[in-house]
PDB file of N, CA and C in Angstrom:
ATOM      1  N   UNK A   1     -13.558  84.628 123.565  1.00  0.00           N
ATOM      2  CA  UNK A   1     -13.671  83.377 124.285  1.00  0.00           C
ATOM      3  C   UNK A   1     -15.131  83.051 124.613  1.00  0.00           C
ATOM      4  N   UNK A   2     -15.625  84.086 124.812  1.00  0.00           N
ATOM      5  CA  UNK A   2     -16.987  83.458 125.265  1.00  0.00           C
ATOM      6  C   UNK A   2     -17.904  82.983 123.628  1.00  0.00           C
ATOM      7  N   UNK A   3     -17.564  84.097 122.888  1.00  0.00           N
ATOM      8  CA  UNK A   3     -18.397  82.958 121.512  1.00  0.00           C
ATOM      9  C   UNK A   3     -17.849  81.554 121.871  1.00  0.00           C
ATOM     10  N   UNK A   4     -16.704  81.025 121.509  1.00  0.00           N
ATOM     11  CA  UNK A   4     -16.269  79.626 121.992  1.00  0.00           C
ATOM     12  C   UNK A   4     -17.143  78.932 122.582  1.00  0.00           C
ATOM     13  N   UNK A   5     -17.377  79.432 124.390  1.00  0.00           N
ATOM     14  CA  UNK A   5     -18.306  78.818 125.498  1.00  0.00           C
ATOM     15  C   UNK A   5     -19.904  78.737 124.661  1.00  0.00           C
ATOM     16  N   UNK A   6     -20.220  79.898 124.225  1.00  0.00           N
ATOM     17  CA  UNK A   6     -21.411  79.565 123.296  1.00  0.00           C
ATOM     18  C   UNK A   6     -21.996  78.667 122.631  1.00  0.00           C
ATOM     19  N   UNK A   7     -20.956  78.051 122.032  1.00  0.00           N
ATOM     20  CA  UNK A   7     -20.531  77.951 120.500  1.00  0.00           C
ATOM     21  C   UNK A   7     -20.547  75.607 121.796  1.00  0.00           C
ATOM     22  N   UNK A   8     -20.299  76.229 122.637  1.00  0.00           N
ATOM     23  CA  UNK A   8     -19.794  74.684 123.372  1.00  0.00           C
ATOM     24  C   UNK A   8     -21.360  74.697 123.590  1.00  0.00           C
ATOM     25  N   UNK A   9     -22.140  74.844 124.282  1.00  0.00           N
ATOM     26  CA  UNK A   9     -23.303  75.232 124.696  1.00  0.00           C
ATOM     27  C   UNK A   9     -24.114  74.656 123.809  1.00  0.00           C
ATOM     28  N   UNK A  10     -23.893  75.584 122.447  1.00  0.00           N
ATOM     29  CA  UNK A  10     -25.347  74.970 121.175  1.00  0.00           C
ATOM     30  C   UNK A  10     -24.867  73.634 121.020  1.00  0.00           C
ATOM     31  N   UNK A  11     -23.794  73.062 121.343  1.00  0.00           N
ATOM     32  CA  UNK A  11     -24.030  71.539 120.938  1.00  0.00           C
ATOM     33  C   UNK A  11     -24.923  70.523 121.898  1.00  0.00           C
ATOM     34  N   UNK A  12     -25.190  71.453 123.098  1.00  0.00           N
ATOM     35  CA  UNK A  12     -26.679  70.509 123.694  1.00  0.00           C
ATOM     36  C   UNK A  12     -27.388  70.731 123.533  1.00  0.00           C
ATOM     37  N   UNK A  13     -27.700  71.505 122.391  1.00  0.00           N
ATOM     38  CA  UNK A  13     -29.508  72.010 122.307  1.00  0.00           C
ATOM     39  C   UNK A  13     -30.105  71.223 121.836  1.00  0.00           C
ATOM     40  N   UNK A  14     -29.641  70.193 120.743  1.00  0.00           N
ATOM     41  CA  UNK A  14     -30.781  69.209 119.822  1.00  0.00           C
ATOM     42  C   UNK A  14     -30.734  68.336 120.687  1.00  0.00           C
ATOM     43  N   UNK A  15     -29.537  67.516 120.929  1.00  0.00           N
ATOM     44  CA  UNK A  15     -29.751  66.159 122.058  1.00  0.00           C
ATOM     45  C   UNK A  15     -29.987  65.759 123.224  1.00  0.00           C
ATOM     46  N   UNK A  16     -30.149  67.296 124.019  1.00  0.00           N
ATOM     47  CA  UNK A  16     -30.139  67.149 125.289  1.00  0.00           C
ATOM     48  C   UNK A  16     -32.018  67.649 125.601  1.00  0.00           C
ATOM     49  N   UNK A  17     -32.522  68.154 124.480  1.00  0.00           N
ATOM     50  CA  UNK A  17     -33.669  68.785 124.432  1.00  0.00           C
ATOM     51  C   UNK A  17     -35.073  67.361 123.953  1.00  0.00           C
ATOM     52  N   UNK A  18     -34.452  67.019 122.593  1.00  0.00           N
ATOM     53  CA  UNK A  18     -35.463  65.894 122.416  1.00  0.00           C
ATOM     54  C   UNK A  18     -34.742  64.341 123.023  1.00  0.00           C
ATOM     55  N   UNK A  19     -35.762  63.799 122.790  1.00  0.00           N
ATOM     56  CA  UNK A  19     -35.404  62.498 123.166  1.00  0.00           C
ATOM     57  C   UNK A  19     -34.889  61.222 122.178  1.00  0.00           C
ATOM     58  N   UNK A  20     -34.851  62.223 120.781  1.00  0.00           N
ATOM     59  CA  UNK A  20     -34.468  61.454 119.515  1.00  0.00           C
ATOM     60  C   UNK A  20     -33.193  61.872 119.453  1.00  0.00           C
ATOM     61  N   UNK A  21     -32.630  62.954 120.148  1.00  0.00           N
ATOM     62  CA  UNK A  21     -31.540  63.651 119.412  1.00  0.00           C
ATOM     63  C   UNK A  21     -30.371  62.754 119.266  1.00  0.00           C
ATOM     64  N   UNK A  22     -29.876  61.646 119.855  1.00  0.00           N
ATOM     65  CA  UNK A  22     -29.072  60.711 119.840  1.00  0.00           C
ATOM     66  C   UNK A  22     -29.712  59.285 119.342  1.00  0.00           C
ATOM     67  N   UNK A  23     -28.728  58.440 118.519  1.00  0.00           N
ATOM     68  CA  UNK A  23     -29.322  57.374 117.984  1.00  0.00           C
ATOM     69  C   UNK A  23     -29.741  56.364 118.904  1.00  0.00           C
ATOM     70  N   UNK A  24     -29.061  56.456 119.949  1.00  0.00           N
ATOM     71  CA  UNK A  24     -28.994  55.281 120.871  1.00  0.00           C
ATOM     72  C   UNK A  24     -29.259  56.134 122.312  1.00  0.00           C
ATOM     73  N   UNK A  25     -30.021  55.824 122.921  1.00  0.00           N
ATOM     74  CA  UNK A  25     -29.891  56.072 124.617  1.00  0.00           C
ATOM     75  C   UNK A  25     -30.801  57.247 124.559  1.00  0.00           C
ATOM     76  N   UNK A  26     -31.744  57.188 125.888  1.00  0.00           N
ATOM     77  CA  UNK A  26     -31.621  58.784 126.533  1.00  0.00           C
ATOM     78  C   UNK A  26     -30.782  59.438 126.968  1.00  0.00           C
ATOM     79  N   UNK A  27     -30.936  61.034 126.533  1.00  0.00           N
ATOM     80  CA  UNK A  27     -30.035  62.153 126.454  1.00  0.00           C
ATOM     81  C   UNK A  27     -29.080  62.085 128.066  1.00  0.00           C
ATOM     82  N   UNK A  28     -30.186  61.463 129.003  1.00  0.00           N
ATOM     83  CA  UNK A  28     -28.770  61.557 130.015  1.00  0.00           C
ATOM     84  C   UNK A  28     -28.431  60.711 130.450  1.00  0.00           C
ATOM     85  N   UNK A  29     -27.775  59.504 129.321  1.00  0.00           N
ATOM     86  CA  UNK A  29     -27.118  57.875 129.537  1.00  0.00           C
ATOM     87  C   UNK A  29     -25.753  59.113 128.610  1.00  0.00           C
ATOM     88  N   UNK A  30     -25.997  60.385 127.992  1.00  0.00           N
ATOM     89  CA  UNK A  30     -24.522  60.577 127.476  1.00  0.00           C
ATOM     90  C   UNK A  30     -24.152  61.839 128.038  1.00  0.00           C
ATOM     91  N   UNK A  31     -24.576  62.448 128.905  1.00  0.00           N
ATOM     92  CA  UNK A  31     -23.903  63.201 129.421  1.00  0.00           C
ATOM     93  C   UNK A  31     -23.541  63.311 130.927  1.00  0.00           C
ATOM     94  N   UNK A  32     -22.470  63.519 131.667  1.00  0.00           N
ATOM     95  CA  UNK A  32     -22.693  63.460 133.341  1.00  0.00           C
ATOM     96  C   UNK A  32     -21.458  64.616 133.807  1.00  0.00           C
ATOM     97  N   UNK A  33     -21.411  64.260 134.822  1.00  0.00           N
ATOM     98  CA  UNK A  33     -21.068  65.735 135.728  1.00  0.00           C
ATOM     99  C   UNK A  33     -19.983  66.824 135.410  1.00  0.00           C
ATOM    100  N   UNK A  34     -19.214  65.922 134.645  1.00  0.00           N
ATOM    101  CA  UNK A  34     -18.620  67.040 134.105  1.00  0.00           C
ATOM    102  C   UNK A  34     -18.621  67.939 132.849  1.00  0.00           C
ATOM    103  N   UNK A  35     -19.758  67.742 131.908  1.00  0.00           N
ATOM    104  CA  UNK A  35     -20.487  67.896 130.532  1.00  0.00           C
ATOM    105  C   UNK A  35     -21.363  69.150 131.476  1.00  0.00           C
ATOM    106  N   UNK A  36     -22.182  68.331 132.807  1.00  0.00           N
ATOM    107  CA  UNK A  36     -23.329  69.519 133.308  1.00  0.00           C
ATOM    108  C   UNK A  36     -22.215  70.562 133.784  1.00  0.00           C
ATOM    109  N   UNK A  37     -21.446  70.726 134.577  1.00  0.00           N
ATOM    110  CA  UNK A  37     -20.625  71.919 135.503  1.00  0.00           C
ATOM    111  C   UNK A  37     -20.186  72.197 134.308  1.00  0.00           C
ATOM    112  N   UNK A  38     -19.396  72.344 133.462  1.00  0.00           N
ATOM    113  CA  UNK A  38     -18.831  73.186 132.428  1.00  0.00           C
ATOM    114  C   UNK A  38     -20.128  73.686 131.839  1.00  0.00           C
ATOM    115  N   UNK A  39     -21.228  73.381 131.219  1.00  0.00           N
ATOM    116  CA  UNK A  39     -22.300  73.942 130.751  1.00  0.00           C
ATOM    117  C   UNK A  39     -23.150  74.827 131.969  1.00  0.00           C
ATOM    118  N   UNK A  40     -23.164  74.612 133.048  1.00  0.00           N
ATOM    119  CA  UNK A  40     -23.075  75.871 133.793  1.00  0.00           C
ATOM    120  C   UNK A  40     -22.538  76.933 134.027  1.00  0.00           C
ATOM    121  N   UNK A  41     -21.364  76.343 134.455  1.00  0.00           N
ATOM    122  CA  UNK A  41     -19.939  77.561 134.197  1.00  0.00           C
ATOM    123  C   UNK A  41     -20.113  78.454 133.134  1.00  0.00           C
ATOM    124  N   UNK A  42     -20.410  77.852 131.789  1.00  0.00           N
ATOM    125  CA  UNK A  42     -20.148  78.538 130.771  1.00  0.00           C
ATOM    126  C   UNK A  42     -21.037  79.451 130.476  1.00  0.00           C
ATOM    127  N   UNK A  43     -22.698  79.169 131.011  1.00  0.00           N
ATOM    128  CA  UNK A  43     -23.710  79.782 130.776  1.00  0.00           C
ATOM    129  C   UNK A  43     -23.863  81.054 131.774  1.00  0.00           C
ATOM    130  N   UNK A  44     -23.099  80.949 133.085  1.00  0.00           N
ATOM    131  CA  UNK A  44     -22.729  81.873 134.126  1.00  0.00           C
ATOM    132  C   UNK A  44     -22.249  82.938 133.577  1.00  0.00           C
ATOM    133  N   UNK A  45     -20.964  82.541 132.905  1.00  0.00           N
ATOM    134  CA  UNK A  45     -20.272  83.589 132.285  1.00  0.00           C
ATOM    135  C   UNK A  45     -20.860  84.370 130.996  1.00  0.00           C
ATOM    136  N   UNK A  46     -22.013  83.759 130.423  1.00  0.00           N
ATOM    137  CA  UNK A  46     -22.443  84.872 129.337  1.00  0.00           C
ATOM    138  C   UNK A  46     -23.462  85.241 130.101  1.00  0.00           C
ATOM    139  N   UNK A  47     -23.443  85.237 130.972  1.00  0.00           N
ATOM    140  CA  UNK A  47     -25.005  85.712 131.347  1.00  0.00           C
ATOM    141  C   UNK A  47     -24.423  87.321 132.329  1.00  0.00           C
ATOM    142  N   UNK A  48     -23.112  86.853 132.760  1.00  0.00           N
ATOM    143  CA  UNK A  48     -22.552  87.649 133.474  1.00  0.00           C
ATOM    144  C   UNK A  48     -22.171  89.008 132.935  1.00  0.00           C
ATOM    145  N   UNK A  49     -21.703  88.065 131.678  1.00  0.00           N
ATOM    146  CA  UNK A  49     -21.251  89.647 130.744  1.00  0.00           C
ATOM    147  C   UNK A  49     -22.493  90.297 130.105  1.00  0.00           C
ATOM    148  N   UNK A  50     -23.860  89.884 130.099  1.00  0.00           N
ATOM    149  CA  UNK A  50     -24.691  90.304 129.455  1.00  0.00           C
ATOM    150  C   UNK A  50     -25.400  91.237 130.269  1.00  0.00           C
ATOM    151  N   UNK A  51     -25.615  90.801 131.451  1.00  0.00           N
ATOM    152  CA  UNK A  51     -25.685  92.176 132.172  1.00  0.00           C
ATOM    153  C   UNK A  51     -24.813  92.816 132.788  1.00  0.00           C
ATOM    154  N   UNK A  52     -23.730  92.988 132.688  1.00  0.00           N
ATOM    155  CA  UNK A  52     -22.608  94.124 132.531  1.00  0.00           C
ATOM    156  C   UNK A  52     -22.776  95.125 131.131  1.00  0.00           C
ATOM    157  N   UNK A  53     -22.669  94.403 130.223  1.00  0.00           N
ATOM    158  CA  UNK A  53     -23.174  95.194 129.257  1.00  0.00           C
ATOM    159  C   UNK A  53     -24.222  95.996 129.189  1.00  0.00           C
ATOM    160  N   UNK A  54     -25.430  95.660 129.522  1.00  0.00           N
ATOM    161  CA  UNK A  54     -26.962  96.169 129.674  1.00  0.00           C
ATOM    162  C   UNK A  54     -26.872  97.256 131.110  1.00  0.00           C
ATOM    163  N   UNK A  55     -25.960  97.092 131.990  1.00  0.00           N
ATOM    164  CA  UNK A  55     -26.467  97.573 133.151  1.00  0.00           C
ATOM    165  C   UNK A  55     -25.983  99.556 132.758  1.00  0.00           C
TER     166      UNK A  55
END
């Protein structure tokens, strides 16, 4: 499951990073609060298991 959350994650890296990445609009006319809290959530949880693993 967490590849999945990952896998949800890399789809904001190009558009949310440049300012071209979408044809139309700046990057945050397309995303809002519930796009950001799940991309937190999700980044919580690998980060969580990553140091469980390491520790």
């Amino acid at each position: 499951m967490l590849v999945e959350k990952g896998k949800a994650l890399d789809n904001f890296y190009i558009p949310t990073r440049y300012a071209n990445g979408h044809p139309e609009g700046a990057p945050f006319e397309h995303y809002g609060r519930l796009q950001s809290e799940g991309a937190i959530q999700y980044a919580g949880e690998i980060l969580e298991f990553v140091r469980v693993q390491m520790a």
